[in-house]
N, C-alpha and C. Protein backbone atom coordinates (compact mmCIF):
# COMPACT_ATOMS: atom_id res chain seq x y z
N UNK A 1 12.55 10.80 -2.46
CA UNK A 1 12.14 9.44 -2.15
C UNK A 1 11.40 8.85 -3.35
N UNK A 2 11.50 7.76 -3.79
CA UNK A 2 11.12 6.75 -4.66
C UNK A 2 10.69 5.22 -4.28
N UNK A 3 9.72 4.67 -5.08
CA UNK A 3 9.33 3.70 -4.80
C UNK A 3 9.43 2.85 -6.27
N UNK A 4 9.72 1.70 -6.04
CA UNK A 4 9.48 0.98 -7.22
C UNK A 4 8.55 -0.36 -6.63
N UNK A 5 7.29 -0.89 -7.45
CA UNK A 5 7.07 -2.69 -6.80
C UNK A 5 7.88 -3.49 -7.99
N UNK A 6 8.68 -4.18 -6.90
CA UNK A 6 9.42 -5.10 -7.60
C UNK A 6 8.38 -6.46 -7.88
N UNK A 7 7.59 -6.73 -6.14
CA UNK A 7 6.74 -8.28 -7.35
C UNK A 7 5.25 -7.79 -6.25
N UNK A 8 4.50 -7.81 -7.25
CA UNK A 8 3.17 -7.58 -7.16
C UNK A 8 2.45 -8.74 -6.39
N UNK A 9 1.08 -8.09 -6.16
CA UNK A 9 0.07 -8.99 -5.43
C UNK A 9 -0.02 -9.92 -6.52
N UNK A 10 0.00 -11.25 -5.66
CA UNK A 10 -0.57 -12.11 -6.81
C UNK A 10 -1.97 -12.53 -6.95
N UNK A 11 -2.86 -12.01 -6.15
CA UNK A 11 -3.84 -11.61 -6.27
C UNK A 11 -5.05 -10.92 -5.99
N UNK A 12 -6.25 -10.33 -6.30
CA UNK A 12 -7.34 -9.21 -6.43
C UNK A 12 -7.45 -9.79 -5.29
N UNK A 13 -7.79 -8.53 -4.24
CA UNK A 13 -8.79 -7.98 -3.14
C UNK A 13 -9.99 -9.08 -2.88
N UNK A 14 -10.66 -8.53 -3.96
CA UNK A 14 -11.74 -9.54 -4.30
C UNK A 14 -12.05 -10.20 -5.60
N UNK A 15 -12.25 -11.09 -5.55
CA UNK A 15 -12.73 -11.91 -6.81
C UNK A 15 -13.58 -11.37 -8.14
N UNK A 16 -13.44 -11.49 -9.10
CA UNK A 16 -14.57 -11.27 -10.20
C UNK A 16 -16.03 -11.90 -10.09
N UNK A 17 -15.67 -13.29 -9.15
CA UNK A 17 -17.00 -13.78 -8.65
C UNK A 17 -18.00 -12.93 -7.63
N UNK A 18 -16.76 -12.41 -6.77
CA UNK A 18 -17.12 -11.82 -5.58
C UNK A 18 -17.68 -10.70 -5.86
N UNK A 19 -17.12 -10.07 -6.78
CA UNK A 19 -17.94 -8.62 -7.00
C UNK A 19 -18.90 -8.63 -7.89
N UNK A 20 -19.23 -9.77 -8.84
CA UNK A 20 -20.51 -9.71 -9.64
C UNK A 20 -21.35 -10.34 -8.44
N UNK A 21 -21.45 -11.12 -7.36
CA UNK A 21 -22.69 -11.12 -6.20
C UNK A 21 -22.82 -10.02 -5.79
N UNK A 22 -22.06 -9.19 -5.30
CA UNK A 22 -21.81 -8.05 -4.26
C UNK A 22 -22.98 -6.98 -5.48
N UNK A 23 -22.47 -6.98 -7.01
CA UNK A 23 -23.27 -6.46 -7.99
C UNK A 23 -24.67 -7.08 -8.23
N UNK A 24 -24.76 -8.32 -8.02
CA UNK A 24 -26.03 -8.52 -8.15
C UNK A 24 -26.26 -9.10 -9.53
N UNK A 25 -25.03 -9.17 -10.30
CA UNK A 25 -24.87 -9.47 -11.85
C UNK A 25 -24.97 -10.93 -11.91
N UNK A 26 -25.64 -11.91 -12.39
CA UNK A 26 -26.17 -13.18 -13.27
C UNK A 26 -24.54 -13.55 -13.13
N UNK A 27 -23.90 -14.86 -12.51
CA UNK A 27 -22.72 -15.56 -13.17
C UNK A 27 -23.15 -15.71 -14.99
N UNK A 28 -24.41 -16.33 -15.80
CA UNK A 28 -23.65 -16.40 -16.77
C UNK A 28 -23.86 -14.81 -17.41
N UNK A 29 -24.28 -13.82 -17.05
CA UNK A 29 -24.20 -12.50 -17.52
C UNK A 29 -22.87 -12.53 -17.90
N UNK A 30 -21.42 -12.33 -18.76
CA UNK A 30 -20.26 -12.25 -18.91
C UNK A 30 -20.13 -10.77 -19.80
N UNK A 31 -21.06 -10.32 -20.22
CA UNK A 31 -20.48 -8.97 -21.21
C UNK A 31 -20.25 -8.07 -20.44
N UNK A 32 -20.62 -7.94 -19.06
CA UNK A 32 -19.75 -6.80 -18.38
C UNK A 32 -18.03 -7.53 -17.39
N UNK A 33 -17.60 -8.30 -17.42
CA UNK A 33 -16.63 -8.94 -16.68
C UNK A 33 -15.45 -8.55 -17.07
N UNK A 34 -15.16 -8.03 -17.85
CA UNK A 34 -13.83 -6.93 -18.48
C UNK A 34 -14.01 -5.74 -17.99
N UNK A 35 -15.29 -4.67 -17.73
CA UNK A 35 -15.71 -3.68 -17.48
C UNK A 35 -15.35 -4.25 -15.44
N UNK A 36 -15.89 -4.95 -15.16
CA UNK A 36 -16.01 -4.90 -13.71
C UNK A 36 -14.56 -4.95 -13.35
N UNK A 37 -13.91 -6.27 -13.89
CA UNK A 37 -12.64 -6.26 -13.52
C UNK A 37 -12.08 -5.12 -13.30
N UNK A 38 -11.65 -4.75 -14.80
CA UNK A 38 -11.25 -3.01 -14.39
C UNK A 38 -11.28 -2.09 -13.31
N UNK A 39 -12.88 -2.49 -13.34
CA UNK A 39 -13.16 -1.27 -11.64
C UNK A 39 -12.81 -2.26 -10.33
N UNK A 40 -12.09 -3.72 -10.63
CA UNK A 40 -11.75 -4.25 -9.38
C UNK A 40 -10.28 -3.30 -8.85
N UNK A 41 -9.53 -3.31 -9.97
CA UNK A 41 -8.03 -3.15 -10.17
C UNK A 41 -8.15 -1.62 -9.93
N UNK A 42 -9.19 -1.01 -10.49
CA UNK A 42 -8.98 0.46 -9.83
C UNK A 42 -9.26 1.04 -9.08
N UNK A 43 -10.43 0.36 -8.39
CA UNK A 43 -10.82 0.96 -7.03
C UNK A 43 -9.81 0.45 -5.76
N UNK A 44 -9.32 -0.86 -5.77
CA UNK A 44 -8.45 -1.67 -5.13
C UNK A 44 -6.94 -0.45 -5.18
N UNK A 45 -6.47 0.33 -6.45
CA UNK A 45 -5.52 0.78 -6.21
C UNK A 45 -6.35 2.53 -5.60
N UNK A 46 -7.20 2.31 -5.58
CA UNK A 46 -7.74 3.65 -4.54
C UNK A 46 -7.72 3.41 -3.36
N UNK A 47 -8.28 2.31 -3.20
CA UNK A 47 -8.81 2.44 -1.57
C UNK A 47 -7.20 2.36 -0.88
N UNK A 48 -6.33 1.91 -1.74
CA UNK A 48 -4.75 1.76 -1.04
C UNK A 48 -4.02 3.06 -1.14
N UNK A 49 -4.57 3.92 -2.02
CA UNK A 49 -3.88 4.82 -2.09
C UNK A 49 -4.84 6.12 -0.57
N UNK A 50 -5.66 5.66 -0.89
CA UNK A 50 -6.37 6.42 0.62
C UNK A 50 -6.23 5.99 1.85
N UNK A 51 -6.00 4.83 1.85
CA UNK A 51 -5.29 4.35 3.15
C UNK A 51 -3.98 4.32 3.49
N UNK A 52 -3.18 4.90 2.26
CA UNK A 52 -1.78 5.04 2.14
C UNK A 52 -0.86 3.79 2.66
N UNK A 53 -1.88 2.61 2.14
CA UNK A 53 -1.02 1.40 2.73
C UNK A 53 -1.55 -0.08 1.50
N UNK A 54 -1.08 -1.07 1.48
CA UNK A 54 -1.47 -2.27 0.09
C UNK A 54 -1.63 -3.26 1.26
N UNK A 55 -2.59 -3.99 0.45
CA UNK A 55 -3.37 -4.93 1.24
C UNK A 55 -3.01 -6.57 1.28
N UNK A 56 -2.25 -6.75 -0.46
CA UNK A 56 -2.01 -8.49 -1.08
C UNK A 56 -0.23 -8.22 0.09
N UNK A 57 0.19 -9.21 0.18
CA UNK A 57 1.61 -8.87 0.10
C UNK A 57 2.11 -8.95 -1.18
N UNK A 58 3.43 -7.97 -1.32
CA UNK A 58 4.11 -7.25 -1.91
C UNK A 58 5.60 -6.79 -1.85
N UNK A 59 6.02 -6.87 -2.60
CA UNK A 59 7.69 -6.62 -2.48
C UNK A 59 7.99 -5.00 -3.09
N UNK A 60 9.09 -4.35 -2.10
CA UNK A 60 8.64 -2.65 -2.93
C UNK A 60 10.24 -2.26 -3.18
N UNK A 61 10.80 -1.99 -3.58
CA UNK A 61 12.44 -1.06 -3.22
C UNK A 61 11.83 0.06 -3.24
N UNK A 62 12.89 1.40 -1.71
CA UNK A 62 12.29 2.29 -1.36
C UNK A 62 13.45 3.05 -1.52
N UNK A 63 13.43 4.12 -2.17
CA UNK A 63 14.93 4.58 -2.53
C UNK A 63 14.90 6.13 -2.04
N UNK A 64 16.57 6.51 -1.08
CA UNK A 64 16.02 7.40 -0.31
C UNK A 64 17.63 8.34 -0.55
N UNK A 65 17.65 9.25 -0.96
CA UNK A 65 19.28 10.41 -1.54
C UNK A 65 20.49 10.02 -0.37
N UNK A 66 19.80 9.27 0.86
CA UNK A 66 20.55 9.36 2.36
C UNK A 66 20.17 8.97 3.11
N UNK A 67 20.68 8.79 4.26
CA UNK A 67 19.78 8.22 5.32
C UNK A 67 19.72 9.05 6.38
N UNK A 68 18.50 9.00 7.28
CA UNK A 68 17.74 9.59 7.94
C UNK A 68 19.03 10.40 8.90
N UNK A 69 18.34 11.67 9.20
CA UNK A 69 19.22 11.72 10.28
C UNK A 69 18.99 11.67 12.07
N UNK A 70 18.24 10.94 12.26
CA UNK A 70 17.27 10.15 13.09
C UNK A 70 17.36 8.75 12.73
N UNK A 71 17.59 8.00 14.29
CA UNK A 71 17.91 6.49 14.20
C UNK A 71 16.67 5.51 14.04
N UNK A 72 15.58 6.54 13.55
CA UNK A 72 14.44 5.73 13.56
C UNK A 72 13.93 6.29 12.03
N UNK A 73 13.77 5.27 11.19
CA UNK A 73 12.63 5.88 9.81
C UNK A 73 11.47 4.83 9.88
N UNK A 74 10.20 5.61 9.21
CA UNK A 74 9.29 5.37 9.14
C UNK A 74 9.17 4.32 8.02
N UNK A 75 8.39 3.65 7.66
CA UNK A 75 8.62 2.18 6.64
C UNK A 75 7.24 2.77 5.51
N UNK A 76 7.20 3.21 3.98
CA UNK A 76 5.58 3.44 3.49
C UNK A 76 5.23 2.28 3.36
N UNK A 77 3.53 2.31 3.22
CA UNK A 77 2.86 1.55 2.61
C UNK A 77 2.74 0.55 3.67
N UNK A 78 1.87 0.85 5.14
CA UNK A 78 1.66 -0.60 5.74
C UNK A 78 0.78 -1.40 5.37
N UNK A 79 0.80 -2.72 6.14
CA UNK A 79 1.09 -2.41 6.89
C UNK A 79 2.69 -3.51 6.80
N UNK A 80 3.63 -3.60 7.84
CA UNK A 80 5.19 -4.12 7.42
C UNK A 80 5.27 -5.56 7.00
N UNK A 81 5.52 -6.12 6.96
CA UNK A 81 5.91 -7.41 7.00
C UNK A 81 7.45 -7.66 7.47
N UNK A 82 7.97 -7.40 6.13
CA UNK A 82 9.86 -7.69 7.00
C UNK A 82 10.42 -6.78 5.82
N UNK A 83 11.61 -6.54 6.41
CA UNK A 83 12.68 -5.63 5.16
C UNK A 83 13.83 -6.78 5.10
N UNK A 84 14.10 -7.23 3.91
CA UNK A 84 14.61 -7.77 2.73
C UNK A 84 15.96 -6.96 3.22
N UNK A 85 16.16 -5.88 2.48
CA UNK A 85 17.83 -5.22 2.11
C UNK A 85 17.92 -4.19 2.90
N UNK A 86 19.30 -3.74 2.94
CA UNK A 86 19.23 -1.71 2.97
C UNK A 86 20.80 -2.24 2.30
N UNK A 87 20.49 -1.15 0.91
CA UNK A 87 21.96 -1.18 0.34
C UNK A 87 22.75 0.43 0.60
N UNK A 88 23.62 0.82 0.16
CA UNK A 88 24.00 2.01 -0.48
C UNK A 88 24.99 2.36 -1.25
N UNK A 89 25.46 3.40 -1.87
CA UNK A 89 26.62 3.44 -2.08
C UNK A 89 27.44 4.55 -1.37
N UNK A 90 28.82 3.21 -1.40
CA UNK A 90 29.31 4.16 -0.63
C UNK A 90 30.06 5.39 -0.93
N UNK A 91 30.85 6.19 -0.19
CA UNK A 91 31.54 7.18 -0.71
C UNK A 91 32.83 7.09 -1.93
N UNK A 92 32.60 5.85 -2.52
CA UNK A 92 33.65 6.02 -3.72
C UNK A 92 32.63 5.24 -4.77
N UNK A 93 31.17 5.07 -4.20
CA UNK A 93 30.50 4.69 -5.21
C UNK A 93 30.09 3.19 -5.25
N UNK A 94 30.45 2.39 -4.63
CA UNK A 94 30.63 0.86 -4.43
C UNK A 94 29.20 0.26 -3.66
N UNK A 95 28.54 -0.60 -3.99
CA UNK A 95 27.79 -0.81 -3.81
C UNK A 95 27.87 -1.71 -2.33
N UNK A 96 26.90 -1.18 -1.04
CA UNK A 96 27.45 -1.34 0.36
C UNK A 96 25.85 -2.07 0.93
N UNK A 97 26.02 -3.61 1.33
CA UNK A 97 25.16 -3.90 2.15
C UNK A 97 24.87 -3.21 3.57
N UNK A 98 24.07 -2.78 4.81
CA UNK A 98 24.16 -2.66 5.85
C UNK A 98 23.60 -3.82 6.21
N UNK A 99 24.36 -3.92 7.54
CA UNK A 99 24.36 -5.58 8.04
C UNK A 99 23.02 -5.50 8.49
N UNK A 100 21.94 -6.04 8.37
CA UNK A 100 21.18 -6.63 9.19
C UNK A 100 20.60 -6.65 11.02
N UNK A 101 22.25 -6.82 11.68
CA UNK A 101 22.22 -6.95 12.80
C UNK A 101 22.65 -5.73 13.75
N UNK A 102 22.62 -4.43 12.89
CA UNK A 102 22.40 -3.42 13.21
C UNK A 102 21.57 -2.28 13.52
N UNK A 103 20.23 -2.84 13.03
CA UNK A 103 19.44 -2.64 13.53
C UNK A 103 17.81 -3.46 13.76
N UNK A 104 16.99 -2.99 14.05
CA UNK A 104 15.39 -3.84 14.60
C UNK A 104 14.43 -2.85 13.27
N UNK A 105 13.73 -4.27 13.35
CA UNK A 105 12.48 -3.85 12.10
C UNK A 105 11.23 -4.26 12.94
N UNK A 106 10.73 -2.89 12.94
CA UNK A 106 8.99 -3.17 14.18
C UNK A 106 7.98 -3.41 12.60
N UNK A 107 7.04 -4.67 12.94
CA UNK A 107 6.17 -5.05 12.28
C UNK A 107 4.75 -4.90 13.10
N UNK A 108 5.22 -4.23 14.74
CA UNK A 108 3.80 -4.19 14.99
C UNK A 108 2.98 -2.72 14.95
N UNK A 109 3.55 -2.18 15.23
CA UNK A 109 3.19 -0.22 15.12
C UNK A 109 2.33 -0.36 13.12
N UNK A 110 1.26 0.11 13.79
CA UNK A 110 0.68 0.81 12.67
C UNK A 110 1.56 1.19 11.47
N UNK A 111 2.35 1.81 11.73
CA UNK A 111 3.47 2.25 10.11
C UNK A 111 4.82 1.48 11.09
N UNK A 112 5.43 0.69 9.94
CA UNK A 112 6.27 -0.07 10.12
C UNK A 112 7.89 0.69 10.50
N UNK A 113 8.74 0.39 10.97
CA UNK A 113 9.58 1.24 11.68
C UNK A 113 11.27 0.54 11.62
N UNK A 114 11.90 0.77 10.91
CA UNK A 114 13.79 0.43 11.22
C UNK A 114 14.43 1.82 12.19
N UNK A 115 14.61 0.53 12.99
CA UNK A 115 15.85 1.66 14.24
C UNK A 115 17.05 1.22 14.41
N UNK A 116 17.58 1.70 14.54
CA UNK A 116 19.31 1.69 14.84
C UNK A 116 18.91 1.29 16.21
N UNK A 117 20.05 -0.34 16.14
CA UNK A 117 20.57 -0.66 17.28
C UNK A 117 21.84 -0.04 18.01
N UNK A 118 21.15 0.22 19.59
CA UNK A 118 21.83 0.54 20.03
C UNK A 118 23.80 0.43 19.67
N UNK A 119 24.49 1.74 19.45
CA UNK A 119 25.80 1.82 19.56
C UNK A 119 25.93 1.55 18.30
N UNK A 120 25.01 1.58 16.92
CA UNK A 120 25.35 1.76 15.35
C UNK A 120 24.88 3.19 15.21
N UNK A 121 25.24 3.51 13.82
CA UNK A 121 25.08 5.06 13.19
C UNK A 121 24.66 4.52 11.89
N UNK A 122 24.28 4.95 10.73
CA UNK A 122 23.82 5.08 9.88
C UNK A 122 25.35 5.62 9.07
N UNK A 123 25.58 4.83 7.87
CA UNK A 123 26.94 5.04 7.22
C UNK A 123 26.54 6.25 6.16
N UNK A 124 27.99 6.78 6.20
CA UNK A 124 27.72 7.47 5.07
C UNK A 124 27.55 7.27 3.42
N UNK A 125 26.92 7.70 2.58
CA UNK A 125 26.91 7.18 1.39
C UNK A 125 27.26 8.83 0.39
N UNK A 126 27.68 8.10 -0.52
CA UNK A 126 27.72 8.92 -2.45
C UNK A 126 26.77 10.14 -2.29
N UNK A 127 27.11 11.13 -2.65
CA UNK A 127 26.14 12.66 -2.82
C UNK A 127 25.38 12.33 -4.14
N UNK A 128 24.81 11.31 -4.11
CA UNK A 128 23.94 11.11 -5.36
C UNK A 128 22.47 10.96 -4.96
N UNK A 129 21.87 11.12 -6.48
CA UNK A 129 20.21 10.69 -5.80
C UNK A 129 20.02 9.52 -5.82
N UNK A 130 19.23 8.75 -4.94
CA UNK A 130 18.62 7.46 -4.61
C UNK A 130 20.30 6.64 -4.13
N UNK A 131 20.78 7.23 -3.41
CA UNK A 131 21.96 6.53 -2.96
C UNK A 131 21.88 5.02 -2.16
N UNK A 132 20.68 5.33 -1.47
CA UNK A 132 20.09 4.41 -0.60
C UNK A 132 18.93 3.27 -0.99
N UNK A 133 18.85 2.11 -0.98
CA UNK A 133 17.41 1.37 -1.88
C UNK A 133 17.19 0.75 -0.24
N UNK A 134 16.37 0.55 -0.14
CA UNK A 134 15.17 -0.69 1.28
C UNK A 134 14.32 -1.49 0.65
N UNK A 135 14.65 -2.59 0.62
CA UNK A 135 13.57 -3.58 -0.25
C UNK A 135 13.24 -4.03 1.10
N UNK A 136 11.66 -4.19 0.76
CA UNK A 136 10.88 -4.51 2.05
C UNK A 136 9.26 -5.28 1.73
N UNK A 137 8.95 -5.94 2.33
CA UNK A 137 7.84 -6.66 2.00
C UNK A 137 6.73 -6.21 3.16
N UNK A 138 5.44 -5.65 2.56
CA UNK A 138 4.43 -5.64 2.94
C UNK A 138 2.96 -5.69 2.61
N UNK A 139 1.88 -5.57 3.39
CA UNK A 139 1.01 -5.94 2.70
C UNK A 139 0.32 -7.04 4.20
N UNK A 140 -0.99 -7.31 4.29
CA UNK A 140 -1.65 -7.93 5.79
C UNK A 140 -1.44 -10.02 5.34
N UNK A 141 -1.04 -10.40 3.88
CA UNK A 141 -0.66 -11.59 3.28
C UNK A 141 -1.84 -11.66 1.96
N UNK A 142 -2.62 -12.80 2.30
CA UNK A 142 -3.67 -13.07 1.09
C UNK A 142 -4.78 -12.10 1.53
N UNK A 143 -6.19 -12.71 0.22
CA UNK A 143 -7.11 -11.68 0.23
C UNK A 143 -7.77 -11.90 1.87
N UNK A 144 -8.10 -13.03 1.96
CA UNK A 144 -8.52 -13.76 3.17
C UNK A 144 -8.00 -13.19 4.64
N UNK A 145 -6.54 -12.21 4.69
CA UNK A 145 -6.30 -11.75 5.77
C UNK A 145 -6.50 -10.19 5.80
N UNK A 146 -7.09 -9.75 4.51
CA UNK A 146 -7.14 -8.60 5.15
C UNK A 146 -8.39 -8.08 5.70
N UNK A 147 -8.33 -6.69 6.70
CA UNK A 147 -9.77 -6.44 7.11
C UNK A 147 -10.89 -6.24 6.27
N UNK A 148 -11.90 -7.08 6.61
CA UNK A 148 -13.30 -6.68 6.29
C UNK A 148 -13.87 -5.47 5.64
N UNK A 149 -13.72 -4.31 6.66
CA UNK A 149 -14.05 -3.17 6.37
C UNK A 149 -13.19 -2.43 5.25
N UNK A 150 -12.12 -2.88 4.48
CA UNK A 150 -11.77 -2.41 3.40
C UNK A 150 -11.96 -3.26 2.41
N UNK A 151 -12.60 -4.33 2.87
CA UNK A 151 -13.19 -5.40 1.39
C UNK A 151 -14.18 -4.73 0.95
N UNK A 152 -15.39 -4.25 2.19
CA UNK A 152 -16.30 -3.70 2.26
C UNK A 152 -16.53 -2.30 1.58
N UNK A 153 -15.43 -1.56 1.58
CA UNK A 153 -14.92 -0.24 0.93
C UNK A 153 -14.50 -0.26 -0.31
N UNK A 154 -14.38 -1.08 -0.74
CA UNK A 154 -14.05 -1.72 -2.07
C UNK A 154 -15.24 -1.80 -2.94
N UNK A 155 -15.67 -3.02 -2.24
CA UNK A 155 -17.32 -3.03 -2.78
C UNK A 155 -17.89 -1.92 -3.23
N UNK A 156 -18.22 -1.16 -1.86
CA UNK A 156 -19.18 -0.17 -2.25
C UNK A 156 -18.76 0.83 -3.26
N UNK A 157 -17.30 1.15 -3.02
CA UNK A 157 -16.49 1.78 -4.92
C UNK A 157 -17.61 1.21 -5.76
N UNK A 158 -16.89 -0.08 -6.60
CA UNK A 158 -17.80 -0.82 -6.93
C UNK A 158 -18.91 -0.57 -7.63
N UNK A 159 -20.36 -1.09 -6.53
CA UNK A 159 -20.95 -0.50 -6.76
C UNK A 159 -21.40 0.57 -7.44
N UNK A 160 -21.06 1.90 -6.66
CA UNK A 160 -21.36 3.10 -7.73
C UNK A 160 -20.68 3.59 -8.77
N UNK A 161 -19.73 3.03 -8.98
CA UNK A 161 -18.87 3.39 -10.37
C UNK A 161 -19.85 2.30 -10.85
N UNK A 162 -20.73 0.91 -11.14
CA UNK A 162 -21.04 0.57 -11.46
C UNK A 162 -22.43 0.93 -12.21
N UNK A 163 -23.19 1.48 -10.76
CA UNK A 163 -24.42 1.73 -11.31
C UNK A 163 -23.97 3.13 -11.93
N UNK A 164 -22.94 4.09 -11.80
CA UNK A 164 -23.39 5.39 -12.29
C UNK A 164 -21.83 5.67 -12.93
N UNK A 165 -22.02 5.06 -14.55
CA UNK A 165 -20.75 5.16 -15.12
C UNK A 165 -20.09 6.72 -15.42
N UNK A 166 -21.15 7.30 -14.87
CA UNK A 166 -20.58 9.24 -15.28
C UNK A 166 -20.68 9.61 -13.75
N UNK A 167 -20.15 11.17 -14.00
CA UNK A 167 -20.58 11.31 -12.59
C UNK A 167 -22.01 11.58 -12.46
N UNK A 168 -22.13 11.86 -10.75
CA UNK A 168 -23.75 11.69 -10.43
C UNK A 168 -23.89 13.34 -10.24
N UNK A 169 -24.77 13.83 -10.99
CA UNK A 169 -25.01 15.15 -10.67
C UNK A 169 -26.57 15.60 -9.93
N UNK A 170 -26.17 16.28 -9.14
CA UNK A 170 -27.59 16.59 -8.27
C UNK A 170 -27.64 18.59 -8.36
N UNK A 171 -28.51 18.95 -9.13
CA UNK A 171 -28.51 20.21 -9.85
C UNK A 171 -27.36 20.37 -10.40
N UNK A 172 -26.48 21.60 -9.91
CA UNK A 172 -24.99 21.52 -10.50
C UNK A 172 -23.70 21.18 -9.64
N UNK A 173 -24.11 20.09 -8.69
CA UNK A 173 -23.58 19.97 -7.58
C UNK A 173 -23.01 18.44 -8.21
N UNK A 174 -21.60 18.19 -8.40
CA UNK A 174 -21.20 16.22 -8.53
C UNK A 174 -21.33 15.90 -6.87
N UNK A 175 -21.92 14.87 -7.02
CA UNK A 175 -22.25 14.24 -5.75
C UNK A 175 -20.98 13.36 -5.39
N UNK A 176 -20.73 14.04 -4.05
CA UNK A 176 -19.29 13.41 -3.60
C UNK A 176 -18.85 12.11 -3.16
N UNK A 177 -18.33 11.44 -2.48
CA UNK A 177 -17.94 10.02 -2.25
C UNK A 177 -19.29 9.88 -1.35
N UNK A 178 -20.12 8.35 -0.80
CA UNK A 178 -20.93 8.49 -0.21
C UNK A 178 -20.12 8.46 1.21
N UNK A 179 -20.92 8.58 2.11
CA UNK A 179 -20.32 8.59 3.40
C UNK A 179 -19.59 7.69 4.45
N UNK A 180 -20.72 6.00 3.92
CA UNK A 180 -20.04 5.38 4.34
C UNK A 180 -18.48 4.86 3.84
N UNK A 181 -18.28 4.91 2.50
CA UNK A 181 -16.80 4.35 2.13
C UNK A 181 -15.86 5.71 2.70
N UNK A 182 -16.16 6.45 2.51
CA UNK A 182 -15.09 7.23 3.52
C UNK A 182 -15.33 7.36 5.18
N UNK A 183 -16.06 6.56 5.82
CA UNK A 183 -16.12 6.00 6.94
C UNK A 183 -14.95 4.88 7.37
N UNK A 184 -15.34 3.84 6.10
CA UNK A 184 -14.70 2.75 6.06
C UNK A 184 -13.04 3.13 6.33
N UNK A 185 -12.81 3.97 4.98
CA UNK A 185 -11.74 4.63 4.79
C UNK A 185 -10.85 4.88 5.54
N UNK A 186 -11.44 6.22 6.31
CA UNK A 186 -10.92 6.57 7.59
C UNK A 186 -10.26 6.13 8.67
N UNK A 187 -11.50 4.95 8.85
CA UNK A 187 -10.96 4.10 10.09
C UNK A 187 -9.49 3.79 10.18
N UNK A 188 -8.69 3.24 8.63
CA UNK A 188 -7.57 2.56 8.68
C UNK A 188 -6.79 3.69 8.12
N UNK A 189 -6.89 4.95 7.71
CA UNK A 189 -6.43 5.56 7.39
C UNK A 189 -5.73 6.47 9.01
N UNK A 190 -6.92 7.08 9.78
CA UNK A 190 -6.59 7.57 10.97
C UNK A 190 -5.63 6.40 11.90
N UNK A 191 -5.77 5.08 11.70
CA UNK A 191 -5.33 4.52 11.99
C UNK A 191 -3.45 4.66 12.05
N UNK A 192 -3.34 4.71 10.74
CA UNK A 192 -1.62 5.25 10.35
C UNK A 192 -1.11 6.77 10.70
N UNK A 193 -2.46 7.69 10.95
CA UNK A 193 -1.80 9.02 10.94
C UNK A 193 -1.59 9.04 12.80
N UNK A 194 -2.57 8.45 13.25
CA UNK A 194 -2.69 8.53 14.87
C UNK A 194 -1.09 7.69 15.32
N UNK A 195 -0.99 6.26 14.85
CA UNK A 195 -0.30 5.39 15.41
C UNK A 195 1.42 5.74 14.44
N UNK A 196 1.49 6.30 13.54
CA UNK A 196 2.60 6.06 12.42
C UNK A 196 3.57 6.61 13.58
């Protein structure tokens, strides 16, 4: 399985404004605003990678050797929005739309879901790798729709990569994530493993 993003968020989680208040940093303070940014763009691709889901909407192709052998696959990266394509190739190599009206795309389940409508099968395709692509759009829309509690999880990243540009050592012990951002975390994370 493979993923490619074809078109990216068009924009940050949170603002450069937003996180120099949240920091406590002077608007005209500007010599750290390259430094913060940075930790916007990298904590933002953490907290998504711990929630195993992206937050801006987003366009992804999901490329898979075959298709499932189960009339139901699971969709990565919630939470869904809509699926775009399912191509493949077929058995002489030819590049094969599947219609659309063959099967249902669930956007409400926690991890997003394509099932075979009733009385279709899943075609066969080429013994090759990535035979199969799913372009699919997801993501909760702008910054403004997504939950709180992972803006909030963000932040507090943030924060301590801010105040403590090394790690934090307490005797010879690195002091681990604090508790609440993997609180935060969790919530939407258990969220996908309970409901997926």
């Amino acid at each position: 399985m493979g993923l490619n993003l074809v078109t990216p968020a068009s924009e940050n989680l949170i603002t450069l404004a937003e996180a120099k208040k949240h920091l406590n940093v002077d608007d005209d303070f500007t010599d750290d605003d390259g430094y913060i940014a940075l930790l916007i763009d990298a904590m933002t691709d953490k907290v998504e990678s711990e929630t195993e889901s992206r937050f801006i909407t987003q366009t992804w192709d999901w490329y898979l050797d075959r298709f499932p052998s189960s009339a139901v696959m699971e969709v990565p990266y919630p939470p869904l929005q809509s699926v775009t394509s399912i191509t493949y190739l077929d058995g002489q190599g030819a590049t094969q739309t599947f219609d659309s009206s063959y099967y249902s795309v669930d956007t409400y389940s926690a991890v997003g879901r394509i099932a075979l409508d009733e009385g279709y099968s899943w075609p066969g395709t080429q013994s090759v790798i990535n035979a199969v692509t799913i372009q699919f759009i997801c993501g909760y829309g702008d910054a403004a729709d997504v939950p709180e509690g992972l803006k909030h999880a963000l932040k507090l990243y943030l924060s301590m990569l801010y105040e403590y540009r090394e790690p934090v050592v307490t005797g010879k012990i690195v002091t681990p994530i604090p508790g609440a951002i993997n609180t935060l975390i969790w919530d939407f994370k258990s969220k996908v493993l309970r409901f997926g």
